[in-house]
Every structure is written in structure tokens, then in C-alpha cells.
Protein backbone atom coordinates (compact mmCIF):
# COMPACT_ATOMS: atom_id res chain seq x y z
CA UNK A 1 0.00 0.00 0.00
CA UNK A 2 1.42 3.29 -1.01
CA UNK A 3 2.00 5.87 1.86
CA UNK A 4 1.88 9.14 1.89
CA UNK A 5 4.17 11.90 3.59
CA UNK A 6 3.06 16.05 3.98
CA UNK A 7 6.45 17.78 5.27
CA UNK A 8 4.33 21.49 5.77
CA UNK A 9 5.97 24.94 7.23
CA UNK A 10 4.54 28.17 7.00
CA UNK A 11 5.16 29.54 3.72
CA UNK A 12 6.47 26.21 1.61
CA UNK A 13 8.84 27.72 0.65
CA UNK A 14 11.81 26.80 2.31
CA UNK A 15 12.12 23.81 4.65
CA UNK A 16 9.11 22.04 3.51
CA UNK A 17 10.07 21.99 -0.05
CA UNK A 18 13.71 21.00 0.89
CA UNK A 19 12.54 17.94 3.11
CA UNK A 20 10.25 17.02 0.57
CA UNK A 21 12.71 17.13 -2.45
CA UNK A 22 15.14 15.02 -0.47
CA UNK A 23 12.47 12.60 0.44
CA UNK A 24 11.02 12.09 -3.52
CA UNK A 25 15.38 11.32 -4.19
CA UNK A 26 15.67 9.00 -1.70
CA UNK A 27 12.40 6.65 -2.78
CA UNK A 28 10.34 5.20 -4.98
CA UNK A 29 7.22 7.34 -5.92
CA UNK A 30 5.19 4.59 -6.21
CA UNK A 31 5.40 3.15 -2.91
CA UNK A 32 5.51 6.53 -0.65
CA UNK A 33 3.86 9.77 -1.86
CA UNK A 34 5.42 12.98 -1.06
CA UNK A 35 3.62 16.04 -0.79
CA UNK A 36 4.15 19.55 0.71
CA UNK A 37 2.58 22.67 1.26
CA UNK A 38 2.15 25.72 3.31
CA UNK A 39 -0.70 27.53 5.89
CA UNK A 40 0.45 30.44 4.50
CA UNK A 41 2.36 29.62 1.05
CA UNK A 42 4.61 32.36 0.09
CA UNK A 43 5.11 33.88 -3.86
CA UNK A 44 8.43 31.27 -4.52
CA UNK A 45 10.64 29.00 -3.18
CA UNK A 46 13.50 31.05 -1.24
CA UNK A 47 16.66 31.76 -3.55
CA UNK A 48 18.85 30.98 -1.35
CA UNK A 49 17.06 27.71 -1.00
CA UNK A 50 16.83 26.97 -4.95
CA UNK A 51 21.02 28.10 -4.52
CA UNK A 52 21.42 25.36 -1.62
CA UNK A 53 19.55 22.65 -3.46
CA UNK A 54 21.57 23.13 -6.30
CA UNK A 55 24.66 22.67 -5.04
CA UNK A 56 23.62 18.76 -4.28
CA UNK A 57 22.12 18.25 -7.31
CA UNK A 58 18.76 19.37 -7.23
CA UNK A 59 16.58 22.17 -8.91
CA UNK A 60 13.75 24.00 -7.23
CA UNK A 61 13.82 26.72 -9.89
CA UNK A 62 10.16 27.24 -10.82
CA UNK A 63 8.70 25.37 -7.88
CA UNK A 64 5.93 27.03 -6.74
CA UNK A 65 4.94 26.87 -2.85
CA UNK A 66 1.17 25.22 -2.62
CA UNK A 67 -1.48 25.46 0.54
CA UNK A 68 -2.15 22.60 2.50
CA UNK A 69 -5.20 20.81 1.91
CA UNK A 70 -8.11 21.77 4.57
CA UNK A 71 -10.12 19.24 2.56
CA UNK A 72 -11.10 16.69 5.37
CA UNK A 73 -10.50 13.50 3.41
CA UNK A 74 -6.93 14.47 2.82
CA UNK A 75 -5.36 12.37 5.99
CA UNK A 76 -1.32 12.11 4.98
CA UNK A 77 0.05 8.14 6.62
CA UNK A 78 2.58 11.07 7.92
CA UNK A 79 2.91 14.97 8.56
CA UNK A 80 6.18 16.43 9.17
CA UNK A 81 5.51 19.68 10.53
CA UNK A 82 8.60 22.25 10.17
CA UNK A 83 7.44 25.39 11.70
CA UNK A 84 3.80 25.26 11.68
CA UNK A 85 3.60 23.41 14.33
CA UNK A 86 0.05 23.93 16.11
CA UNK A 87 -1.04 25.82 13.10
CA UNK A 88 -1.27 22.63 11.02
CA UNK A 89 -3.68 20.99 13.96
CA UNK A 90 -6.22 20.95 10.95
CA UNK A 91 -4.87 17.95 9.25
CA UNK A 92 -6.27 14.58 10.25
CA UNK A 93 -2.80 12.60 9.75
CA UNK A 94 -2.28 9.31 11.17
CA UNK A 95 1.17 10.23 12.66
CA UNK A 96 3.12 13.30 13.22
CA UNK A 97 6.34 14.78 13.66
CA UNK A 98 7.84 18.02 14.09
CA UNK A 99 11.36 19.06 13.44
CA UNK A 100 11.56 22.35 14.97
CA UNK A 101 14.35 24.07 12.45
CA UNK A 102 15.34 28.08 11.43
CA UNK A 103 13.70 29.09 8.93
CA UNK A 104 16.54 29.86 5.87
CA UNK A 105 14.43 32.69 4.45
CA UNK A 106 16.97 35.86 4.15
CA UNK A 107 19.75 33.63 5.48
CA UNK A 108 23.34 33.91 4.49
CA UNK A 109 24.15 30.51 1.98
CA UNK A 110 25.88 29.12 4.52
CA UNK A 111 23.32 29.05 7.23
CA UNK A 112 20.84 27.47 4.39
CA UNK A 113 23.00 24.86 3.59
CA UNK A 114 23.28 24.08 7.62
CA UNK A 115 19.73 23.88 7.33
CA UNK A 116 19.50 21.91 3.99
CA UNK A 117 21.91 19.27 5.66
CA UNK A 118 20.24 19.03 9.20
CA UNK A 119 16.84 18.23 6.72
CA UNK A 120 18.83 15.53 4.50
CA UNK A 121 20.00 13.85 7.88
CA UNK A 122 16.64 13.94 9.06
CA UNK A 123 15.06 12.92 5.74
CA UNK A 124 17.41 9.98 5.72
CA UNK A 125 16.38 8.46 8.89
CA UNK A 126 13.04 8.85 7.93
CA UNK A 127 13.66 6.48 5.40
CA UNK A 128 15.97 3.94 7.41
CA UNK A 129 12.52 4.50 10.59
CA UNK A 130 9.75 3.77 7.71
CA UNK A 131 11.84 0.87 5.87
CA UNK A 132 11.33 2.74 2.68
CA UNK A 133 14.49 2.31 1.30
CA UNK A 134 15.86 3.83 -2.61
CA UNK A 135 14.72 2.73 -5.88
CA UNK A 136 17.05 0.52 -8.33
CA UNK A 137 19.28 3.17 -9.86
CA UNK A 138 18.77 6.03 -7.64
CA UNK A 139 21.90 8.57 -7.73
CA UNK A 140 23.73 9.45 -4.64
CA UNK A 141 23.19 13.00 -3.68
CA UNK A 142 26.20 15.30 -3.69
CA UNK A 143 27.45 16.30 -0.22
């Protein structure tokens, strides 16, 4: 059965969309879904975030940050709440987890990519925690 992950923050445009982005390169789409969003989603992903994300090897140029669904029947398996905490009390998931992180919005590059690597870390023992494991062929992620 396919499961389904919501990593939300505030805007969805930072830590959401990097947790999320790790998570889809890490396993295989058809067996966990990955989702994100926002309570209040913000105009773009950060630049300094789409910088950070490059520099391993993956592009959130043209990403745009989404709401998260208030649509009752939406229940993620998981939500991984990173910085909307309380505020994202509205969705019915079946488990929950918050990784309380600084937000990288404004932040000098190397404070994002502190950020971007505490998230991969965290991201990774997601995986390992769920048993998720990486699809055949799946390329390493620059470090």
C-alpha cells in the first residue's frame, strides 16, 4: 500500500520543499507519496534555497509553494511539521512529527545549507525508521 508523507511549514517555501525534495530522491514514488505545502504559502521558493539545493544536485527553480489541503478526506500516513507546528492541527494525519528548524528565508548561503543538511540527515532516517528504502538506480546526492 502506497503511503503518503506532507512535510508542511509556514510559507512552503523553504524547509518544507527542501525535506520534501530530499524525500522524492531518496524513494520510490510509487510506494511513498510525497507532498508539501504551506498555511500560508509564500510567492516562490526562497533563492537561497533553490542556490542550496543546487549545489547537491537538485533544482527547485520554478517550484511554486502550494497550501495545505483543509479538505477533510486528505489524511497524509505522515505529517512532518517544520514550523507550523500547532497551526497545522487541521490535518487529520495518522502520525506526526515536528522538526523544529530556522527558517533559511533571508539567510546567508551558509546558514541554508546548515539547514538543507540538518533536513537531508533527518530525511534519511526517515527512510531507514519507515523501511522505505531507494529505488534501483537512484543517484547518490552530492554532499
Amino acid at each position: 500500500m502506497k503511503e503518503t508523507v506532507l512535510f508542511a511549514c509556514v510559507h512552503n517555501a523553504g524547509r518544507s520543499q527542501i525535506a520534501a525534495a530530499f524525500l522524492r530522491s531518496l524513494v520510490d514514488e510509487s510506494h511513498v507519496q510525497v507532498d508539501s505545502g504551506g498555511t500560508q504559502p509564500g510567492e516562490r521558493v526562497h533563492p537561497e534555497v533553490v542556490s542550496a539545493m543546487r549545489e547537491v544536485g537538485i533544482e527547485l527553480e520554478g517550484v511554486r509553494p502550494r497550501p495545505v489541503s483543509r479538505d477533510p478526506r486528505y489524511a497524509p500516513d505522515l505529517l512532518v511539521t517544520l514550523g507550523c507546528g500547532e497551526g497545522c492541527d487541521f490535518v487529520p494525519a495518522r502520525a506526526r512529527e515536528d522538526w523544529p528548524l530556522s527558517d533559511p528565508k533571508g539567510q546567508k548561503l551558509e546558514a541554508v545549507r546548515s539547514i538543507r543538511d540538518e533536513i537531508r540527515t533527518r530525511v534519511e532516517e526517515l527512510v531507514r525508521r519507515r523501511g522505505w528504502g531507494a529505488p534501483s538506480g537512484t543517484r547518490a546526492l552530492a554532499r
